[in-house]
C-alpha atoms as a PDB file:
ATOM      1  CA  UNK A   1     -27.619 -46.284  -0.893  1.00  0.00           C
ATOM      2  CA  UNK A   2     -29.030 -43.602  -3.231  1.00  0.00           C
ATOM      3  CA  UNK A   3     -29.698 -41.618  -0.107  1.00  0.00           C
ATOM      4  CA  UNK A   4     -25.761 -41.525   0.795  1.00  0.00           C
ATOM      5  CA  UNK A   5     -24.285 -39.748  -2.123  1.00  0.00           C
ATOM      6  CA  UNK A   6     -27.292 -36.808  -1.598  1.00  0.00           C
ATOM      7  CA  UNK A   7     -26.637 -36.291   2.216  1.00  0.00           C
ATOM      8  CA  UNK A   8     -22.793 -36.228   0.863  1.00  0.00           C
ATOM      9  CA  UNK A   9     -23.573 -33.903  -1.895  1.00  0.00           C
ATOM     10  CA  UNK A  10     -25.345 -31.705   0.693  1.00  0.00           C
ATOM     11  CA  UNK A  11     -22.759 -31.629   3.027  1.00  0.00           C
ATOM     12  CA  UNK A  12     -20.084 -30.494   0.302  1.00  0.00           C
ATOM     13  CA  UNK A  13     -22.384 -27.916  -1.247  1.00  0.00           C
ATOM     14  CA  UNK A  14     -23.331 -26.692   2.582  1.00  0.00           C
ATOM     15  CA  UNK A  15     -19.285 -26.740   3.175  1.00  0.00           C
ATOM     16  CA  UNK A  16     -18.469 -24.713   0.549  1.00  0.00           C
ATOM     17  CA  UNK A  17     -21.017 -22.152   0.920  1.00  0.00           C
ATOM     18  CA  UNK A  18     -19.611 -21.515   4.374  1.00  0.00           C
ATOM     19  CA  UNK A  19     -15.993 -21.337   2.725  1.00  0.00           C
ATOM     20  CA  UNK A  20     -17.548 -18.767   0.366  1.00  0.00           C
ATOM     21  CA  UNK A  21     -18.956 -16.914   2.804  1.00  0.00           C
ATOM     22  CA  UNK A  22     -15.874 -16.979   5.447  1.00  0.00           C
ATOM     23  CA  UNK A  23     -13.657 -16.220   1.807  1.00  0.00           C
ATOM     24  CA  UNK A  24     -15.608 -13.135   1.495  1.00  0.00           C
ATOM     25  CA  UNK A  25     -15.652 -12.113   5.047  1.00  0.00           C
ATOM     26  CA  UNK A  26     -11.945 -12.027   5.664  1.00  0.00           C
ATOM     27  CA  UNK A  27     -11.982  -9.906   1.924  1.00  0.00           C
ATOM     28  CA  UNK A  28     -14.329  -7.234   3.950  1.00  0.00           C
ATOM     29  CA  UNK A  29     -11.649  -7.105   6.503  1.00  0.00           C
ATOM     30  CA  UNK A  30      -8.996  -6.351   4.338  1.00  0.00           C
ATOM     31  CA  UNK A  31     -10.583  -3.690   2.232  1.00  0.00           C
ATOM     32  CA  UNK A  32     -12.604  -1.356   3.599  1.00  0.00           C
ATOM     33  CA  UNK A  33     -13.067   1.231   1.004  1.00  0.00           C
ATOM     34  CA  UNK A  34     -15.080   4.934   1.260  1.00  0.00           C
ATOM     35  CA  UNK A  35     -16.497   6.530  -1.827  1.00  0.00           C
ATOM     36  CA  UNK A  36     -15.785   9.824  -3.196  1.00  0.00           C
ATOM     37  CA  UNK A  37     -13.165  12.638  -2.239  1.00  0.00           C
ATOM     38  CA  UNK A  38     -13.535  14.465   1.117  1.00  0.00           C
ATOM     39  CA  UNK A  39     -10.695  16.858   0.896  1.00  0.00           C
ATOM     40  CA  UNK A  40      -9.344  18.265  -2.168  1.00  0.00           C
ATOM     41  CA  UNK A  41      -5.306  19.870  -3.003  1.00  0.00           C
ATOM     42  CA  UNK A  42      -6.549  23.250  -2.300  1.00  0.00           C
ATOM     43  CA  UNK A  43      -7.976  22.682   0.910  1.00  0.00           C
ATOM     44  CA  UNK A  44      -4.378  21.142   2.748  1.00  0.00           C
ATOM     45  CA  UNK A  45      -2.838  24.317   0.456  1.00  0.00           C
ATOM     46  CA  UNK A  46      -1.011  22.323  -2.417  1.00  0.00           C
ATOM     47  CA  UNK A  47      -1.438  22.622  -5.718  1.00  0.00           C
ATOM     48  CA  UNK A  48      -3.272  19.220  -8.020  1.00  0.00           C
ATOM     49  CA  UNK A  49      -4.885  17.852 -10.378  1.00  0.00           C
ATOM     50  CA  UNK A  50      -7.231  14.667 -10.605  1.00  0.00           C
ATOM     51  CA  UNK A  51      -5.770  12.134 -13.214  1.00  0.00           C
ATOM     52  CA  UNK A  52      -7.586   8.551 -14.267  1.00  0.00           C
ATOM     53  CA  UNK A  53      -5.730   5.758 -14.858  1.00  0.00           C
ATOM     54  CA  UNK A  54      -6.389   2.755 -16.891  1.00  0.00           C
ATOM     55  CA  UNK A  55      -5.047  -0.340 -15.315  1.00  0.00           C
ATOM     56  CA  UNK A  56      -4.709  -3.080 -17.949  1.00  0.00           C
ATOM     57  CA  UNK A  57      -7.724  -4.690 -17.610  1.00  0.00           C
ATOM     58  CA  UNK A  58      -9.532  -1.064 -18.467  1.00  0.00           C
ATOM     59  CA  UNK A  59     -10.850  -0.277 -15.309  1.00  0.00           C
ATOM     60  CA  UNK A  60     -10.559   3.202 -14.247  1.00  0.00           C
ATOM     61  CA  UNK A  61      -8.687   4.521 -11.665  1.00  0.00           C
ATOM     62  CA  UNK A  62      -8.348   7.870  -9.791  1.00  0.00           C
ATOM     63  CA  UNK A  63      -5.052   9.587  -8.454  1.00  0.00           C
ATOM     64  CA  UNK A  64      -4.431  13.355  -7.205  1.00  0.00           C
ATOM     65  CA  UNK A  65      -1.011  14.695  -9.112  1.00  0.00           C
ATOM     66  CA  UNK A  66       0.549  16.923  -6.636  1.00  0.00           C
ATOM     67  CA  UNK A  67       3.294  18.516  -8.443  1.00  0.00           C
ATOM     68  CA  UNK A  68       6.585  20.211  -6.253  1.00  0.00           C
ATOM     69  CA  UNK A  69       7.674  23.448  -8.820  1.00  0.00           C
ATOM     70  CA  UNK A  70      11.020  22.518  -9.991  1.00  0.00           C
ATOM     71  CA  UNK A  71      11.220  18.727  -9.299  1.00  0.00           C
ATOM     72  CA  UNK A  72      12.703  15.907 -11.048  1.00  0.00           C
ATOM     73  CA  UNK A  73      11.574  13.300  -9.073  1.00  0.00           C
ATOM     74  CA  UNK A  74       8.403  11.407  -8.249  1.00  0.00           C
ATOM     75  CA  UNK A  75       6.878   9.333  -5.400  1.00  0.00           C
ATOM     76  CA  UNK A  76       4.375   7.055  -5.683  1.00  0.00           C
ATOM     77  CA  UNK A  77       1.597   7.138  -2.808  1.00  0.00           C
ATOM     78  CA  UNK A  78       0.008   3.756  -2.064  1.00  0.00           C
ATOM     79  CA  UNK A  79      -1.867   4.216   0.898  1.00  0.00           C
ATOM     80  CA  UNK A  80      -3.484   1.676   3.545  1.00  0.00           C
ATOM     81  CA  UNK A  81      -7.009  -0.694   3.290  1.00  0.00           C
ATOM     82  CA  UNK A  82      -9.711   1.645   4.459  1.00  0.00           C
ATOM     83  CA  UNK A  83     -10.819   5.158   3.380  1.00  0.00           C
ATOM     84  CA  UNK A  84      -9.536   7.055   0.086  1.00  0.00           C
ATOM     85  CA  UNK A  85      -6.445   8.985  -1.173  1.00  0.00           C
ATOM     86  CA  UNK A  86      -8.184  12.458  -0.541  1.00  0.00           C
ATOM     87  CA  UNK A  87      -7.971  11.170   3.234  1.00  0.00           C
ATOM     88  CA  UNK A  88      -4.463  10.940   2.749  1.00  0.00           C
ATOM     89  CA  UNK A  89      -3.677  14.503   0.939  1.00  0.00           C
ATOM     90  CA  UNK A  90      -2.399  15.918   4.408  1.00  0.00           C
ATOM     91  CA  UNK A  91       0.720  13.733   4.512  1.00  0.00           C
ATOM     92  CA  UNK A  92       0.810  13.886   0.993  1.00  0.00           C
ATOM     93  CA  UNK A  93       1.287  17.779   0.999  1.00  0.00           C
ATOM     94  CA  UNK A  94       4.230  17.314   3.632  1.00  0.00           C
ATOM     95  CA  UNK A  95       5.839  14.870   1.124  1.00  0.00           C
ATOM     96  CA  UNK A  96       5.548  17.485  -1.660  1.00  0.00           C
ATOM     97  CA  UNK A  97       7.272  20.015   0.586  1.00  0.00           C
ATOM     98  CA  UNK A  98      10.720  17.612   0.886  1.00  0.00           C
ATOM     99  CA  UNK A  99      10.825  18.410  -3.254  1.00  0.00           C
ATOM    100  CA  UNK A 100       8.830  15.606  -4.897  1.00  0.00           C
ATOM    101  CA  UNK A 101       6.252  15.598  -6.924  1.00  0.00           C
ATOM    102  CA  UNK A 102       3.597  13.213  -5.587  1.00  0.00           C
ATOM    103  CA  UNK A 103       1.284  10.773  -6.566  1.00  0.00           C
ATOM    104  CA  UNK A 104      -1.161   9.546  -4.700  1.00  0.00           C
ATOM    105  CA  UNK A 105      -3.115   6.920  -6.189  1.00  0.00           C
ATOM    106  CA  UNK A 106      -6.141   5.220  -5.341  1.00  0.00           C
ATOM    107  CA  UNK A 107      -7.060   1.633  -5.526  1.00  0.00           C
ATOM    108  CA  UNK A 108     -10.288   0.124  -7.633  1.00  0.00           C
ATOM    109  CA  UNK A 109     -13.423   0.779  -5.580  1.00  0.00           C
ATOM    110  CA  UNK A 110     -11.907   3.786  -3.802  1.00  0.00           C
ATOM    111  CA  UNK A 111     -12.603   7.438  -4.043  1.00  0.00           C
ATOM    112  CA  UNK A 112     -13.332   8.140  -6.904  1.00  0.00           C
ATOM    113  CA  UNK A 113     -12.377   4.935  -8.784  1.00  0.00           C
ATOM    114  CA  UNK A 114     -14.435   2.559 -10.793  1.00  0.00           C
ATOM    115  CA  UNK A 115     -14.326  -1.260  -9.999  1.00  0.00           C
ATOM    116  CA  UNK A 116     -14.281  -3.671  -6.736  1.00  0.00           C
ATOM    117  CA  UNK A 117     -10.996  -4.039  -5.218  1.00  0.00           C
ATOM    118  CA  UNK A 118      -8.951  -8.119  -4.938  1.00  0.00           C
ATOM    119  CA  UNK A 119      -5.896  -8.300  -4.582  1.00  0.00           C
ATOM    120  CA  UNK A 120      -4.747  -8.764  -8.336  1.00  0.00           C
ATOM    121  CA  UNK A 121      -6.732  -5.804  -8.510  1.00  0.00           C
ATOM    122  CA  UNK A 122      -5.102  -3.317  -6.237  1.00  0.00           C
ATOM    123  CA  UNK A 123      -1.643  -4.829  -7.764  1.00  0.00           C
ATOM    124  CA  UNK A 124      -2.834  -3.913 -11.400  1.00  0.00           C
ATOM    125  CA  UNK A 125      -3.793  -0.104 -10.174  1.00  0.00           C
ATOM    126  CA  UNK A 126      -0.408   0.678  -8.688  1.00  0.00           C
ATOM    127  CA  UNK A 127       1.634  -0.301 -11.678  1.00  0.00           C
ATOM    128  CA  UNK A 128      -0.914   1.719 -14.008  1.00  0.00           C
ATOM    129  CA  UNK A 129       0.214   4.300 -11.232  1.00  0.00           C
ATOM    130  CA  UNK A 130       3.369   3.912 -12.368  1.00  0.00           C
ATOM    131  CA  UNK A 131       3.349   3.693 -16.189  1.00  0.00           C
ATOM    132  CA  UNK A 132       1.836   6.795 -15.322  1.00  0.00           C
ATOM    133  CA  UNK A 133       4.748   8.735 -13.968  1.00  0.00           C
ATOM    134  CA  UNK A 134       6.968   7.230 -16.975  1.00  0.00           C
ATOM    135  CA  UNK A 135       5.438   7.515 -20.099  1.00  0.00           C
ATOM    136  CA  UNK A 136       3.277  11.003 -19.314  1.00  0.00           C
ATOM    137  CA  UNK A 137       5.095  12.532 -16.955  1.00  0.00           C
ATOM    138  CA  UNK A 138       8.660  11.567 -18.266  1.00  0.00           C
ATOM    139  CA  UNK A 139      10.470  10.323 -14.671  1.00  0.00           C
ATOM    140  CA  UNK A 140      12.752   7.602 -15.309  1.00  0.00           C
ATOM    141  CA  UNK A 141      11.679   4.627 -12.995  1.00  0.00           C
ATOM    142  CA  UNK A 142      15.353   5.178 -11.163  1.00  0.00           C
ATOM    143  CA  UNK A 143      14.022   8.636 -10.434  1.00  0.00           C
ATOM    144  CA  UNK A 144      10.719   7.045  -8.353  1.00  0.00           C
ATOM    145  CA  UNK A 145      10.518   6.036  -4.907  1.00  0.00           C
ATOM    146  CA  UNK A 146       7.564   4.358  -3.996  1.00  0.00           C
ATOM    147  CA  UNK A 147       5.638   4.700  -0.504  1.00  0.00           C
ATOM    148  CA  UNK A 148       3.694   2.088   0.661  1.00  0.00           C
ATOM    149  CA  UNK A 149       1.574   2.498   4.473  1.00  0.00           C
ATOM    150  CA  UNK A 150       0.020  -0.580   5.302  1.00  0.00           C
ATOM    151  CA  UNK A 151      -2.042  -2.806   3.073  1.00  0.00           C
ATOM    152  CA  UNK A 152      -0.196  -0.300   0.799  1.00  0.00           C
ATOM    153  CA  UNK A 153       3.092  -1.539   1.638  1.00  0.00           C
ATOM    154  CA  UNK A 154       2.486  -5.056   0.285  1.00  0.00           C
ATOM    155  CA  UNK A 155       1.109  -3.410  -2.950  1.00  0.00           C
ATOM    156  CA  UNK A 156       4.354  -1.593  -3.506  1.00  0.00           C
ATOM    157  CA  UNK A 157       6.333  -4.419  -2.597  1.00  0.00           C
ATOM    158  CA  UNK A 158       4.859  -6.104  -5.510  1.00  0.00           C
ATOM    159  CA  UNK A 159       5.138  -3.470  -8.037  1.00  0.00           C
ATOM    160  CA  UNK A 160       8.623  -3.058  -6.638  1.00  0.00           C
ATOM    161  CA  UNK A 161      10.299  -6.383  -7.281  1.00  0.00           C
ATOM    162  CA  UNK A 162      12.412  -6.656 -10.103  1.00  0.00           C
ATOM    163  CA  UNK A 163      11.853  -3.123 -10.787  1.00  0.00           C
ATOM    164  CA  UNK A 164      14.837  -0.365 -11.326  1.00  0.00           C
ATOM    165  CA  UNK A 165      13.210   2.236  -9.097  1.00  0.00           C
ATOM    166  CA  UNK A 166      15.443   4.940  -7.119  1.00  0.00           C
ATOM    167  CA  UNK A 167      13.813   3.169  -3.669  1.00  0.00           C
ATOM    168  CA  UNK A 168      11.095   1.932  -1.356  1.00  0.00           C
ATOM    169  CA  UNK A 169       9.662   2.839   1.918  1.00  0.00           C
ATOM    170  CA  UNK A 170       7.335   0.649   4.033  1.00  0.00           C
ATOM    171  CA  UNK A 171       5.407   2.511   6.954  1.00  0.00           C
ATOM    172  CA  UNK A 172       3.913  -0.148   9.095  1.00  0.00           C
ATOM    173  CA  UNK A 173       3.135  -3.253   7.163  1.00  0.00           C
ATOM    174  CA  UNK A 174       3.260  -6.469   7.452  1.00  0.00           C
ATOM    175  CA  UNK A 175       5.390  -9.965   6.010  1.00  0.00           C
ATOM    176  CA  UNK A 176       1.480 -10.866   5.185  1.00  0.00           C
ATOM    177  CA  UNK A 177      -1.771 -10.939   5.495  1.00  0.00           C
ATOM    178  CA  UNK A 178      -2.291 -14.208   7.262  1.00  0.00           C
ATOM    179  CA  UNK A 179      -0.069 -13.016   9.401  1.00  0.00           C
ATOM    180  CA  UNK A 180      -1.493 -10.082  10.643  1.00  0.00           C
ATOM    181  CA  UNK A 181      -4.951 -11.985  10.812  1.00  0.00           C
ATOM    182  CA  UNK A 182      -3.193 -14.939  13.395  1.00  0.00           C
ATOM    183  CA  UNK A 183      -2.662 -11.936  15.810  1.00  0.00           C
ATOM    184  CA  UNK A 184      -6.473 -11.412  15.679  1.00  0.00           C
ATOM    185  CA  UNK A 185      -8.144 -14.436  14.515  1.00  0.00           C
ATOM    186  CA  UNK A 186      -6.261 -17.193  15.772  1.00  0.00           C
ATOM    187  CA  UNK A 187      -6.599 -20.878  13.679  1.00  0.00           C
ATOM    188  CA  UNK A 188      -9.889 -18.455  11.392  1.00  0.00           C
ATOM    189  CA  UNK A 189      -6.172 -17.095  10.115  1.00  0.00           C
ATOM    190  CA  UNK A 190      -5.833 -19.776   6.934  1.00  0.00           C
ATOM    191  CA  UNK A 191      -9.152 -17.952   5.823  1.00  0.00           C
ATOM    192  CA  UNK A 192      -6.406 -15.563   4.436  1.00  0.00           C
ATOM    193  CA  UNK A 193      -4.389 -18.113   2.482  1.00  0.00           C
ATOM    194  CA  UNK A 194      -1.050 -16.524   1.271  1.00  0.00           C
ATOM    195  CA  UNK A 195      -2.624 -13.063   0.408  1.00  0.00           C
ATOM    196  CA  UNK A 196      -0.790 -10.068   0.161  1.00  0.00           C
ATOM    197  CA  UNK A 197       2.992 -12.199   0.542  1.00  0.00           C
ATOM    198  CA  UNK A 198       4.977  -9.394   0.908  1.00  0.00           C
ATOM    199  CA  UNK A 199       7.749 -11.727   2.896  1.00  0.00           C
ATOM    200  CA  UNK A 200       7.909 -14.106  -0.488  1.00  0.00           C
ATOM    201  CA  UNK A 201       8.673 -11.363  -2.589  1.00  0.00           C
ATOM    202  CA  UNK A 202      10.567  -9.080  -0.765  1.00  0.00           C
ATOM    203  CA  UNK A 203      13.709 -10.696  -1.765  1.00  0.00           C
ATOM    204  CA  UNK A 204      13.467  -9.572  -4.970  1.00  0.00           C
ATOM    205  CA  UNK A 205      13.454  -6.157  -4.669  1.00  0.00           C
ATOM    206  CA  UNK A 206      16.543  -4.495  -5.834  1.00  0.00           C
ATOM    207  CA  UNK A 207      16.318  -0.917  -4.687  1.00  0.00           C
ATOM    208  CA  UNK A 208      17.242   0.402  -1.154  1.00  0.00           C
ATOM    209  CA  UNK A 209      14.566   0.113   1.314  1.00  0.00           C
ATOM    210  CA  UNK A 210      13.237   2.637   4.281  1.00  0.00           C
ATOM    211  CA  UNK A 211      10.935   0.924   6.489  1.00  0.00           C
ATOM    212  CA  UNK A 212       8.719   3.058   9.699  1.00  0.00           C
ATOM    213  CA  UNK A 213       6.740   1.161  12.350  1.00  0.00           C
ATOM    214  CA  UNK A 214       5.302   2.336  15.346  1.00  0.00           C
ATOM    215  CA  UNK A 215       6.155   0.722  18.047  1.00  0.00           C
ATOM    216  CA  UNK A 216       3.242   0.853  19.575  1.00  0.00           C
ATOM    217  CA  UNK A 217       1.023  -0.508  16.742  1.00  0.00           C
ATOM    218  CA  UNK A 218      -2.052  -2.521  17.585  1.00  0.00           C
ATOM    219  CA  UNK A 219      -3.130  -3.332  13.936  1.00  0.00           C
ATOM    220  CA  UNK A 220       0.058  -4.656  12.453  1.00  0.00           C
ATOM    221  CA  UNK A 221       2.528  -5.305  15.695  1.00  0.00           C
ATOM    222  CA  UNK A 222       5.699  -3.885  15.828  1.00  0.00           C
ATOM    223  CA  UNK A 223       7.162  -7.329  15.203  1.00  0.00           C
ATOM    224  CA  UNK A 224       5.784  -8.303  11.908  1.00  0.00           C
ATOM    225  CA  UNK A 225       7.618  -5.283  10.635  1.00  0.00           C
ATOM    226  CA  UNK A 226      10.279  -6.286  11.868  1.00  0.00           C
ATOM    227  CA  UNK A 227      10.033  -9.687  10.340  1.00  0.00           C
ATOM    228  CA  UNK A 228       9.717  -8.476   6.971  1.00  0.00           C
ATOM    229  CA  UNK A 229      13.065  -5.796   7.386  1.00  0.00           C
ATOM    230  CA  UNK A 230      14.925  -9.382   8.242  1.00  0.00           C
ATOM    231  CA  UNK A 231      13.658 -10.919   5.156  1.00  0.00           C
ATOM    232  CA  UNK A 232      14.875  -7.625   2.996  1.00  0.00           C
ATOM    233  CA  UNK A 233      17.523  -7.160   1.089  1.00  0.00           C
ATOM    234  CA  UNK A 234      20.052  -4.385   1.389  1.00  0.00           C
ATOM    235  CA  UNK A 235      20.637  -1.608   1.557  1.00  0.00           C
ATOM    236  CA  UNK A 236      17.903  -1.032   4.158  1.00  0.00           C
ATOM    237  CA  UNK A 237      17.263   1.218   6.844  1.00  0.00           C
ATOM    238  CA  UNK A 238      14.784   0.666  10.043  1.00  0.00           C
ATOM    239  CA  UNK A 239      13.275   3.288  12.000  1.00  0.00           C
ATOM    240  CA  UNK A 240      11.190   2.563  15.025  1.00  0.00           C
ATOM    241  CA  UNK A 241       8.903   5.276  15.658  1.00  0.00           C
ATOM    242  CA  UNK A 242       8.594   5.709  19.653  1.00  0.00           C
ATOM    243  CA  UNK A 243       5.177   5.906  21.083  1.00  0.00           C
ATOM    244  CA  UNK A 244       3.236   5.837  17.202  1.00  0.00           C
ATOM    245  CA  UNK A 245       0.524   3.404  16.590  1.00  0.00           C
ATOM    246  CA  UNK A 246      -0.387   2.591  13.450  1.00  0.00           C
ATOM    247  CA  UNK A 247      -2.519   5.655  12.305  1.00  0.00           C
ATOM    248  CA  UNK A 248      -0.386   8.517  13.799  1.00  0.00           C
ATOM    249  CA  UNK A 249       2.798   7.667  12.576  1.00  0.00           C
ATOM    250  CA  UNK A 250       3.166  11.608  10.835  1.00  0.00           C
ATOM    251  CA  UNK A 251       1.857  12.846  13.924  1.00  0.00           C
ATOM    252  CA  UNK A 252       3.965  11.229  16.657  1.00  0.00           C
ATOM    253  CA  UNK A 253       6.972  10.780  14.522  1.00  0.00           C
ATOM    254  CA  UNK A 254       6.793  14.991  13.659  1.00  0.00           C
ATOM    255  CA  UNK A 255       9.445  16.589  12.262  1.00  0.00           C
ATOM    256  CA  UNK A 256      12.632  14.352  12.576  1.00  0.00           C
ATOM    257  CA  UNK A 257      10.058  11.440  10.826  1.00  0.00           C
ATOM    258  CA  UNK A 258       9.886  14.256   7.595  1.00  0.00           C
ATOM    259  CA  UNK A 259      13.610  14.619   8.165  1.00  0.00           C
ATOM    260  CA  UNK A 260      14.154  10.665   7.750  1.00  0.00           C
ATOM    261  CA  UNK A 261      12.438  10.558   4.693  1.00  0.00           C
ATOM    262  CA  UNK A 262      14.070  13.746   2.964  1.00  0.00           C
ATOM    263  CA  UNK A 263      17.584  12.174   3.447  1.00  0.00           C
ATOM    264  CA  UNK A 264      16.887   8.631   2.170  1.00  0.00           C
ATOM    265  CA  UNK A 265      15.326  11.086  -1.237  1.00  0.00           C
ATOM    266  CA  UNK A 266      18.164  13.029  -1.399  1.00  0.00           C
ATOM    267  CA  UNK A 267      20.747   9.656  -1.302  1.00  0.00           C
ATOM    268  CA  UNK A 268      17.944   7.525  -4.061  1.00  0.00           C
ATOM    269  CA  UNK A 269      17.246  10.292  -6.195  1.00  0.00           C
ATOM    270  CA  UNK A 270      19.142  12.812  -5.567  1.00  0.00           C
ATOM    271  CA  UNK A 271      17.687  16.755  -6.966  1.00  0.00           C
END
């Protein structure tokens, strides 16, 4: 009998070791971070600063302050799960040139940012993002619009909810991340649990929303998009982006995309 409860014990310890190990797989997928900063302000011909955050468990994060001369409003950059925010400074720079000043923060393990991301992580780092633009740069949260591309889009949904911000736009994401995994891993899907439930929180956002998808998009399909826009509240706005996949939304989009986005700043935050 004694020989039961061991072979039992082994199995459970040999179980969850796999569960670990799957767990931690499915966390490479989702973030995929690169080290240091590639490009720098200067070199896509804007003007910024670095500035490090402290989220509220003290680790440090980095951000590039991109200021627009003259501005009185501010959007938050929360970009997607693999590379940095210098990799990101391109579109940034066009954002800056509708009249915003931009942030564009990083997440924890990114860049130039101390840490390893998780989820609660990344969550933490975007609202020290945002402390940031209220209590040292002055912007009133109704005067911030975040931007969230991707994995980003489910972190701003989550700082968003129940905030007063001026609005929100989500460029191809996703109602979740188990979600997005089912169109690639099939049944291996529950691995991913409930992260990154954009589609459960969603409904508590109280700002207008702007959402892009390509609808060509191979990473997030065009449908999940649109199966987090149902679950929105108004006002909203959705804008398919003809012929984009999921990295070359700017691109394909061009200028009428940059057009899109400078009217739905102008009617949120108006200046």
């Amino acid at each position: 009998m004694t020989g039961r409860p061991a072979a039992a014990a082994l199995l459970l310890a040999l179980f969850l070791g796999v569960l670990v190990l799957a767990l931690s797989l499915v966390d490479r997928m989702i973030f995929q971070p690169t080290a240091g900063a590639d490009l720098r302000p200067a070199d896509v011909g804007v003007a910024g600063d670095d500035v490090f955050l402290r989220a509220e468990d003290g680790v440090r994060v980095h951000a590039f302050w991109l200021p627009a001369p003259g501005a009185s409003r501010a959007l938050l950059f929360l970009h997607g799960n693999a590379g940095n925010a210098s990799h990101r400074l391109p579109n940034a720079a066009l954002l800056v040139r509708l009249g915003i000043h931009v942030l564009l923060a990083d997440y924890r393990g990114y860049g130039l940012s101390e840490g390893s991301p998780s989820e609660e992580g990344v969550y933490a780092d975007a609202r020290a993002a945002l402390r940031h633009l209220v209590d040292e740069r002055g912007i009133p949260e109704r005067r911030v619009v975040v931007f969230g591309r991707s994995l980003g889009g489910a972190v701003a949904v989550d700082l968003a909810r129940e905030r007063d911000l001026g609005g929100l736009i989500l460029e191809s994401t996703f109602p979740s991340a188990g979600e997005v995994a089912r169109s690639f891993l099939g049944p291996l899907a529950l691995l991913a649990g409930r992260r990154f439930d954009s589609a459960a929180k969603i409904g508590r956002v109280r700002c207008p929303i702007l959402f892009f998808h390509g609808d060509r998009d191979a990473v997030v399909p065009f449908a999940l998009g649109r199966r987090l826009f149902e679950r929105a509240p108004g006002p909203k706005a959705f804008e398919t982006i003809r012929g984009a996949g999921h990295n070359d939304t700017v691109e394909i989009g061009g200028p009428p995309y940059l057009e899109r986005i400078g009217r739905f700043l102008d009617e949120v935050a108006p200046g």
